[in-house]
Protein backbone atom coordinates (compact mmCIF):
# COMPACT_ATOMS: atom_id res chain seq x y z
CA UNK A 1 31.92 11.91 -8.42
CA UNK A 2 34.78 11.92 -6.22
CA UNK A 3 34.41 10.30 -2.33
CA UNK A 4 35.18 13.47 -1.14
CA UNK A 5 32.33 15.31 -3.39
CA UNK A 6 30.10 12.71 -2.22
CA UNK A 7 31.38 13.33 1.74
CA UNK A 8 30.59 17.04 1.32
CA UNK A 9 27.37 16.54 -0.03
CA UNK A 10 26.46 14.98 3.24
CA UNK A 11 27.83 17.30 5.41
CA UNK A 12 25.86 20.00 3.27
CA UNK A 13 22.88 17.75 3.91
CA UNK A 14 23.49 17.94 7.82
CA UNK A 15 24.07 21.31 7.79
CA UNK A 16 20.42 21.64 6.79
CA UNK A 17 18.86 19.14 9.51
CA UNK A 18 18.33 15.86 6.63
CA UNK A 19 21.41 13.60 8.85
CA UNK A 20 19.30 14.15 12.19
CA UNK A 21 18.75 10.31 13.41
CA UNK A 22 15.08 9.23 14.22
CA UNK A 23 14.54 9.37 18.26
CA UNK A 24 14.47 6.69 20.38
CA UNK A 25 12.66 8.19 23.17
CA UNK A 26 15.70 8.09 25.43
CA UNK A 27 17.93 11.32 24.24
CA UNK A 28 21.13 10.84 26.52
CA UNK A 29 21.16 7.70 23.88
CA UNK A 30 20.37 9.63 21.17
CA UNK A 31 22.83 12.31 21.73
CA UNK A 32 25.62 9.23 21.77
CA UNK A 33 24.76 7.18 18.82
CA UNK A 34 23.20 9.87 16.75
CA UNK A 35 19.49 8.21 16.90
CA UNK A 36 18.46 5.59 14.76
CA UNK A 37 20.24 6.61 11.10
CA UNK A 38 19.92 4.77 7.61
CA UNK A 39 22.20 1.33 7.09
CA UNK A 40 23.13 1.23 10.44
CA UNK A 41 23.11 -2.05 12.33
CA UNK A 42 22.53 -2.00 16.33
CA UNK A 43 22.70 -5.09 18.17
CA UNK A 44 21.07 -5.12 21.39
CA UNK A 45 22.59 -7.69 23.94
CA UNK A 46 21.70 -8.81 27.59
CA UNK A 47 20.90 -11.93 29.49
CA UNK A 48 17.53 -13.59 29.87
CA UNK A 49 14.62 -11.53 30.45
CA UNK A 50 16.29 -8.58 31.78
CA UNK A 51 14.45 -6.50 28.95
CA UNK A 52 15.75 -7.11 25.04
CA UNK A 53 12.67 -7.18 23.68
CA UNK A 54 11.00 -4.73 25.98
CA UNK A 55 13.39 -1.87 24.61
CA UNK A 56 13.29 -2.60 21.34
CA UNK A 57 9.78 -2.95 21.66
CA UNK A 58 10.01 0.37 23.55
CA UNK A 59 11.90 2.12 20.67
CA UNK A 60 9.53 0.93 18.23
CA UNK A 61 6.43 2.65 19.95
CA UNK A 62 8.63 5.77 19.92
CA UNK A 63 9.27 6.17 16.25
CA UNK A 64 5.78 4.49 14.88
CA UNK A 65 3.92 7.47 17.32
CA UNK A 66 6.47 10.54 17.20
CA UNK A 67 9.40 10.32 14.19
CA UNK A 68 8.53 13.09 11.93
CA UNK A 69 9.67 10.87 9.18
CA UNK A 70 7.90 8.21 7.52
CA UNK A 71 9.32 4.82 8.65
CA UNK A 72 8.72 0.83 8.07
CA UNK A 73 9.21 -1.42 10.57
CA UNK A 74 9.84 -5.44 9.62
CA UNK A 75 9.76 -7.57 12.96
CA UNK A 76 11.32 -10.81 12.80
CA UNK A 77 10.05 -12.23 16.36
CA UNK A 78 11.27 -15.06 16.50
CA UNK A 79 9.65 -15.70 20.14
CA UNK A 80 6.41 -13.52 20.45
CA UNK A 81 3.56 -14.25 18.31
CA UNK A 82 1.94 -10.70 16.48
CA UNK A 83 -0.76 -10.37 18.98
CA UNK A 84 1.64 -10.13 21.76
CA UNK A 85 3.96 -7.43 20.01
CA UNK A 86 0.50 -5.54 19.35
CA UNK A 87 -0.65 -6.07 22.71
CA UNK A 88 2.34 -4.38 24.31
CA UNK A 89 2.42 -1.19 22.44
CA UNK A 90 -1.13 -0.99 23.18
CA UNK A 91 0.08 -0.86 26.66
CA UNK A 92 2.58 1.89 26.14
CA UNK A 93 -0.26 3.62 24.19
CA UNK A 94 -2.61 3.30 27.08
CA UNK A 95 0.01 4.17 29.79
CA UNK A 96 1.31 7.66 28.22
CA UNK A 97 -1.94 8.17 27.10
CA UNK A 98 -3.96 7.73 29.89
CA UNK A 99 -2.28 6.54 32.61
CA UNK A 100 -3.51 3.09 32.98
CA UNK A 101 -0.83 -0.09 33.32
CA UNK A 102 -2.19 -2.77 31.11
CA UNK A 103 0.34 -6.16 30.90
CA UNK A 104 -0.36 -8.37 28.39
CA UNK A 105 -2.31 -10.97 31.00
CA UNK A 106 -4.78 -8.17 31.58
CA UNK A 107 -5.36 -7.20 27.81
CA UNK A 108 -5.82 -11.09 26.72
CA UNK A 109 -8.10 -11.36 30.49
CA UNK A 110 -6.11 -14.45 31.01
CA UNK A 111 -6.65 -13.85 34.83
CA UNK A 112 -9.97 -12.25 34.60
CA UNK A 113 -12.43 -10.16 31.82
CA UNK A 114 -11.33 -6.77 30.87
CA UNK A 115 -13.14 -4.05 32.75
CA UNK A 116 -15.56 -1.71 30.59
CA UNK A 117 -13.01 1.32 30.95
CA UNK A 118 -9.99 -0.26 29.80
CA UNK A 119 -11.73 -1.90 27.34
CA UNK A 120 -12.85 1.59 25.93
CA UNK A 121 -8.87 3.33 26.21
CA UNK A 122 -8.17 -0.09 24.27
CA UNK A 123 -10.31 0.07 21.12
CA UNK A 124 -8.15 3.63 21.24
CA UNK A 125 -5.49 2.42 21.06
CA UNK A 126 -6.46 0.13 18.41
CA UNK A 127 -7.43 2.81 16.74
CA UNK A 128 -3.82 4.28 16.86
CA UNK A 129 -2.38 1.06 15.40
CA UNK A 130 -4.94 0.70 12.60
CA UNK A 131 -3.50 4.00 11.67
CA UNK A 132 0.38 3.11 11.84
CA UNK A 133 -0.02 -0.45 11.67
CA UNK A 134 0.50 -0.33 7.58
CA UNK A 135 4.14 0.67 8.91
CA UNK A 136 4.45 -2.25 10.59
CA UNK A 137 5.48 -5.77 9.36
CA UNK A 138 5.54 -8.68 12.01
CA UNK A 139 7.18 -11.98 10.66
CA UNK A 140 6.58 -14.13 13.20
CA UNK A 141 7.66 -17.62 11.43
CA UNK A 142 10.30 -19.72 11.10
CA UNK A 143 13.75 -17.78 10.68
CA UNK A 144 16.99 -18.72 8.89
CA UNK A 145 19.64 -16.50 6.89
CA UNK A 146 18.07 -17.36 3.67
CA UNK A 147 14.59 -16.56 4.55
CA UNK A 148 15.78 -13.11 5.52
CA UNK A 149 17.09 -12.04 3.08
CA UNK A 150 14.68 -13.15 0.47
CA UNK A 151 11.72 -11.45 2.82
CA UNK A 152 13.52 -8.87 3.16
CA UNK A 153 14.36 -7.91 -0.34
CA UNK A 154 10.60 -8.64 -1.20
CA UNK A 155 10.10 -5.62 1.23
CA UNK A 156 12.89 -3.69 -0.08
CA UNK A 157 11.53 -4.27 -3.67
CA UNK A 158 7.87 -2.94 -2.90
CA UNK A 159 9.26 0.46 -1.63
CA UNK A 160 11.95 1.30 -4.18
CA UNK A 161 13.38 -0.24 -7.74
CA UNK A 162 17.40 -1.37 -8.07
CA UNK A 163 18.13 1.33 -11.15
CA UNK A 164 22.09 0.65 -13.27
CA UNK A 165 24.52 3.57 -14.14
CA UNK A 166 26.04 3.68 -17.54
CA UNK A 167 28.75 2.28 -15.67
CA UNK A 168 27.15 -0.39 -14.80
CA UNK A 169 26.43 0.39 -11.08
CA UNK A 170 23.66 -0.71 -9.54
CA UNK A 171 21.73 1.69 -7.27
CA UNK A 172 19.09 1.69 -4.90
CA UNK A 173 16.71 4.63 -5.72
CA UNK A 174 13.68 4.41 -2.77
CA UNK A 175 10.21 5.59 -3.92
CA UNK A 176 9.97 7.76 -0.71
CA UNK A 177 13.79 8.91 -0.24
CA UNK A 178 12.60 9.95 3.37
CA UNK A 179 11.43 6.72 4.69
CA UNK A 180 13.49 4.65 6.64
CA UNK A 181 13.02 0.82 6.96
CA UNK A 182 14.54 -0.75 10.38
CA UNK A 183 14.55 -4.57 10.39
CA UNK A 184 14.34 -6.52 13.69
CA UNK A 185 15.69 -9.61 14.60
CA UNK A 186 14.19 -10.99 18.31
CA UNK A 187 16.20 -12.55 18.73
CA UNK A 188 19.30 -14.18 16.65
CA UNK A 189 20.12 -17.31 18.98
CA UNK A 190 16.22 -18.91 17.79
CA UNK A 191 17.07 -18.94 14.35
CA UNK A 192 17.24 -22.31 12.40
CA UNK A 193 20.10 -23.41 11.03
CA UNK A 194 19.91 -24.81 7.11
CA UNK A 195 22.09 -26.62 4.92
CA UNK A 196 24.37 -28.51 7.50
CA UNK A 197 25.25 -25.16 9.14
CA UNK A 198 25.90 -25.17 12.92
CA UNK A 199 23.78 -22.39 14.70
CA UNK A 200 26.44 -19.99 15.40
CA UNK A 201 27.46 -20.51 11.26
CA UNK A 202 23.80 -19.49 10.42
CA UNK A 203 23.90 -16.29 12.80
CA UNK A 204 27.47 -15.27 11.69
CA UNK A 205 25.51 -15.62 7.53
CA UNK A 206 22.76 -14.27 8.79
CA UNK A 207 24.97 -11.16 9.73
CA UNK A 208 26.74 -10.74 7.15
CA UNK A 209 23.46 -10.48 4.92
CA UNK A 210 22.26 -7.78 6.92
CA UNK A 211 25.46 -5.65 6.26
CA UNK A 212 24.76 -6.65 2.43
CA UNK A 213 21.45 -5.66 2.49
CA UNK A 214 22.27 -2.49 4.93
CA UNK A 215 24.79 -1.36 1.81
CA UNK A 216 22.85 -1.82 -0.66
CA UNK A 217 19.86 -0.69 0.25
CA UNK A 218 20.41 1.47 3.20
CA UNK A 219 18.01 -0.64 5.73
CA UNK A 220 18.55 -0.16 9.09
CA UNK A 221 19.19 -3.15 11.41
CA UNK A 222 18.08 -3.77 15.49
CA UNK A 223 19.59 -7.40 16.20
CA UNK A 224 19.05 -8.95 19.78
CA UNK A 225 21.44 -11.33 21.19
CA UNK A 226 22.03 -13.54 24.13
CA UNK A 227 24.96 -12.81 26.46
CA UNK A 228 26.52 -15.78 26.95
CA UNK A 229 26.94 -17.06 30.66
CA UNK A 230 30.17 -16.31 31.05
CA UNK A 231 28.85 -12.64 31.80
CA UNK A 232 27.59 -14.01 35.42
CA UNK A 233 30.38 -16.08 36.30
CA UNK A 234 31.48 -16.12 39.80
CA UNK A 235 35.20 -15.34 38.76
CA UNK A 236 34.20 -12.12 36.78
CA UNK A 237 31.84 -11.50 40.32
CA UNK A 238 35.23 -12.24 42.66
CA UNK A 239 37.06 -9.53 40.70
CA UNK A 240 34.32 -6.72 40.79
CA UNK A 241 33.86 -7.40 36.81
CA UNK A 242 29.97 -7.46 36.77
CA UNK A 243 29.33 -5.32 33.86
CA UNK A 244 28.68 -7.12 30.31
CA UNK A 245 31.59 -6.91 27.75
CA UNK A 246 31.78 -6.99 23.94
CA UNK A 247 33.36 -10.50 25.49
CA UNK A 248 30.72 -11.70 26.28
CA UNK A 249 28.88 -11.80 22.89
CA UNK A 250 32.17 -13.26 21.14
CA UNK A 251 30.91 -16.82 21.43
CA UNK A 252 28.28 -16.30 18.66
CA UNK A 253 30.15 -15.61 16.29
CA UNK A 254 30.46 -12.05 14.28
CA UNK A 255 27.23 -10.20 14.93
CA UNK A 256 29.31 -7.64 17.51
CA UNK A 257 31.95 -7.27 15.10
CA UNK A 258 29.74 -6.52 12.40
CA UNK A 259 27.81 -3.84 14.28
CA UNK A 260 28.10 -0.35 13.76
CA UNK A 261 26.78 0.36 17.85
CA UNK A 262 26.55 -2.12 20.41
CA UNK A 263 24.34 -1.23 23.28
CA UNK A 264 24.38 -4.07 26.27
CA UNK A 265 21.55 -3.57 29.39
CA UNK A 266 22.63 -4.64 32.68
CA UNK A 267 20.43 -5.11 35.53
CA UNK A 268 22.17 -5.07 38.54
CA UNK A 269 19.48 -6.48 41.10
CA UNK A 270 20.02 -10.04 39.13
CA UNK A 271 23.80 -9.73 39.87
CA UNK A 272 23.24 -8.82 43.86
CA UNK A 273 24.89 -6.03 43.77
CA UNK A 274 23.78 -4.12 46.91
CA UNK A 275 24.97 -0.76 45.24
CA UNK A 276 25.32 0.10 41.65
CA UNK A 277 27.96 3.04 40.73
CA UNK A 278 25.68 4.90 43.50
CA UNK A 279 22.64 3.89 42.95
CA UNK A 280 20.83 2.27 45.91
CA UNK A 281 19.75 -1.31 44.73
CA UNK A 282 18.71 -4.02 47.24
CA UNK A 283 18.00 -2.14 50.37
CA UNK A 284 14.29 -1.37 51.12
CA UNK A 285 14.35 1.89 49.97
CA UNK A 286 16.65 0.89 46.83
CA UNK A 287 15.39 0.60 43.27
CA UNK A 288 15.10 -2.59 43.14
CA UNK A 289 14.51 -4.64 39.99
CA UNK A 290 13.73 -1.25 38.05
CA UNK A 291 17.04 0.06 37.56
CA UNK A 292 19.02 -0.91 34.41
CA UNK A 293 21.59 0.53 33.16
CA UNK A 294 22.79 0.66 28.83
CA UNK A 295 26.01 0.17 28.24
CA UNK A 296 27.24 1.41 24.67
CA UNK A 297 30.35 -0.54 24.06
CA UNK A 298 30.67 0.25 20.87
CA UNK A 299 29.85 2.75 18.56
CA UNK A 300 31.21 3.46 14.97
CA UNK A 301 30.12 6.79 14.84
CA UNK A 302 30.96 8.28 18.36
CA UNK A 303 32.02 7.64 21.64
CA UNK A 304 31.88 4.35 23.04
CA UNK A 305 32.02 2.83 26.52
CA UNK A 306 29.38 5.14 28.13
CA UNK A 307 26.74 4.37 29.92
CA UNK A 308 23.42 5.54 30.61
CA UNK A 309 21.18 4.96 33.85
CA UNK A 310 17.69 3.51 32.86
CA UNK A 311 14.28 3.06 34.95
CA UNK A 312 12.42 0.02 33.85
CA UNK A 313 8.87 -0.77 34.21
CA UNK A 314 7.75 -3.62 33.26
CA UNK A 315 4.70 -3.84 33.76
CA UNK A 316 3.87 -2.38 30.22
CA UNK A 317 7.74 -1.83 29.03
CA UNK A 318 8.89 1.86 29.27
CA UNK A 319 12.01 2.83 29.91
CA UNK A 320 13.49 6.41 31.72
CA UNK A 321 16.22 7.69 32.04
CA UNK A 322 17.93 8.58 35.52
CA UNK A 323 20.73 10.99 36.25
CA UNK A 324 24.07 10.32 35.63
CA UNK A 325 25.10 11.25 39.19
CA UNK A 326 23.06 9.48 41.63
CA UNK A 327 24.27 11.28 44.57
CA UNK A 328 21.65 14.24 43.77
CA UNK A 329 19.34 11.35 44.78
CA UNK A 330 17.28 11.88 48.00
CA UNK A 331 15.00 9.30 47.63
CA UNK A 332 15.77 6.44 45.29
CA UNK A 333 11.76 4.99 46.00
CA UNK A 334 10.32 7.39 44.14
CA UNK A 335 11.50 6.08 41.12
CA UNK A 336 9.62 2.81 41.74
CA UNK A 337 6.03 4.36 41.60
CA UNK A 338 5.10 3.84 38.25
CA UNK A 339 1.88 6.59 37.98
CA UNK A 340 4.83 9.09 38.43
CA UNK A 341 7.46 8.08 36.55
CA UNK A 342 5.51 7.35 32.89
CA UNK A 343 4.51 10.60 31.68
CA UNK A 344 0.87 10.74 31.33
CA UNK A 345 -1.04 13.31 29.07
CA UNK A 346 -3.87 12.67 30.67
CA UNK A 347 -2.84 13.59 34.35
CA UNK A 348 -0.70 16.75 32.83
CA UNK A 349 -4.19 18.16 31.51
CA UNK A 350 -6.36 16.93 34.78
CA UNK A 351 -3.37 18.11 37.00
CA UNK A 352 -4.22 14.95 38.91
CA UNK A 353 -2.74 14.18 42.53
CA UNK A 354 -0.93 10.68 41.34
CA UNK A 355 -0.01 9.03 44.26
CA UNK A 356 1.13 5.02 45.22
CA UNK A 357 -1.03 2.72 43.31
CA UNK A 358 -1.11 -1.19 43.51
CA UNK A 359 -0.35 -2.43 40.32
CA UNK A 360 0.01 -5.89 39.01
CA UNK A 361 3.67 -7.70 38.52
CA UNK A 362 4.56 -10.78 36.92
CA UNK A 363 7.93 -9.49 36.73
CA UNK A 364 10.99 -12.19 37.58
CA UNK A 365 10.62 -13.51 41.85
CA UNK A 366 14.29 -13.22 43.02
CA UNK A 367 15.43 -14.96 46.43
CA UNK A 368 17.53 -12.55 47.87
């Protein structure tokens, strides 16, 4: 077959819907980078705890409870245990569900015992992950190049068989040509180094057996990396350079170059910025620490260097998106109530009057 009688039988393909990318809950994204498509590799970068994990985390939720195609999720967490990834999409469950804001703290009780009721939306929402949860493989161990690809092409090998041409090509051939497997790596700066390699040499292998595997077997790829500190530094701050920059993920090594989209959050309340491209940040009636904003600053496939205005609330991990022009904004405050913001099923059906609540934070303290 010629390339460009195997290029036309895509764009036949798309023509009839089958190139549509799986939804990632936020669809200014989606309409950017196309969703989350076969061998594709996205690396996720920001700086410490300013919400890696939580969107990943975030996206995950999104395609285990709505993609209309079947998917398998491998979790490399390198930094929360299994429980703890459970536990939080048990809070998004409960929160869209039914409108109650469960952190982690208050699932485990580690302040105080779970009260009857959200015990009982709970063992729902249990219920929901005993029925997806068969999708979902956490690997939360130990983590080096070699041990990801060899767990990974365990997984690889259970859901499809490596078939040779008569030319002698070898071929992945999936048992269910509609699922898509996403790997995630949470995050690539904890992974051990082996055989003498620095840790930025066992990243940079590590990446380059992801774009094997990605090839070969079409797996899709979610990496999450550290900015380095250079991001923050007062010069960049002196010159009105606060944003993050493929830059500032050079110094590991070539995860950004080996990415197909690179998508970098910035939250602007840990840079002290009063104002944000419009958006109202440290005054009383400013966002506060729930604005974020995703950079795209690079992308394969489409346009890059866009960005998209985010609401974040942590307290169970979902994200929003804002306008893109935050001068139709009245009232930046009401995007810090979080009853109204996370769309609820439950209060759409009651048509409930959801006003301020008091709910609990152990978000980042910031002396401002």
């Amino acid at each position: 077959m010629k390339n460009t009688d195997a290029l036309w039988d895509l764009i036949k393909k798309g023509k009839n819907g089958k190139n549509i990318g799986l939804q990632t809950g936020l669809s200014k994204l989606d309409k950017i980078i196309g969703g989350v498509h076969p061998s594709t590799y996205y690396l996720i970068g920001a700086g410490s705890s300013v919400g890696k994990s939580a969107l990943v985390i975030y996206i995950m939720y999104q395609l285990l409870r709505y993609s209309k195609k079947p998917v398998t999720l491998v979790y490399y967490s390198l930094e929360l245990g299994s429980e703890i990834i459970f536990s939080k999409l048990m809070g998004l469950y409960c929160a869209e569900e039914f409108g109650i804001y469960l952190t982690t703290n208050d699932i485990m009780s580690f302040d105080h015992p779970l009260d009857d009721d959200s015990y009982e939306k709970l063992a729902i929402a249990k219920k929901w992950l005993d029925d997806v949860e068969d999708n979902l493989i956490i690997i939360d161990k130990g983590l080096s190049a070699r041990i990801l690809y060899k767990e990974t092409l365990s997984i690889l090998e259970e859901l499809g068989d490596v078939e040779t041409d008569q030319y002698g090509k070898e071929t992945y051939v999936p048992i269910d040509p509609d699922r898509q497997v996403i790997g995630i790596i949470d995050h690539l700066s904890l992974v051990r180094a082996e055989d003498g390699r620095k840790k930025k040499e066992e990243m940079d292998l590590m990446s380059s057996y992801m774009v094997t595997l990605k090839r070969k077997f079409k797996i899709s790829w979610f990496a999450l990396m550290q900015q380095n500190r250079e991001s923050s530094s007062m010069e960049r701050r002196k010159a009105d350079l606060n944003e993050p920059t493929l830059n500032d993920l050079k110094d590991s090594g070539s995860p950004s170059e080996d990415a197909d989209v690179v998508l970098q959050i910035f939250f602007p309340l840990r840079e002290k910025l009063p104002n944000y491209r419009g958006y109202d940040v440290m005054s009383k009636d400013g966002m506060r620490d729930i604005l974020r904003s995703i950079i795209i600053t690079k992308n394969r496939y489409g346009e890059a260097n866009k960005l998209i205005f985010t609401s974040f609330y942590g307290v169970v991990g979902w994200w929003n998106e804002l306008p893109d022009d935050p001068s139709t904004i009245k009232d930046f405050t009401i995007y810090r109530n979080v009853k109204t913001n996370i769309p609820c099923k439950l209060n759409k059906e009651n048509k409930e009057d959801v006003g301020e609540i008091n709910i609990p934070r152990n978000d980042i303290k910031f002396n401002l």
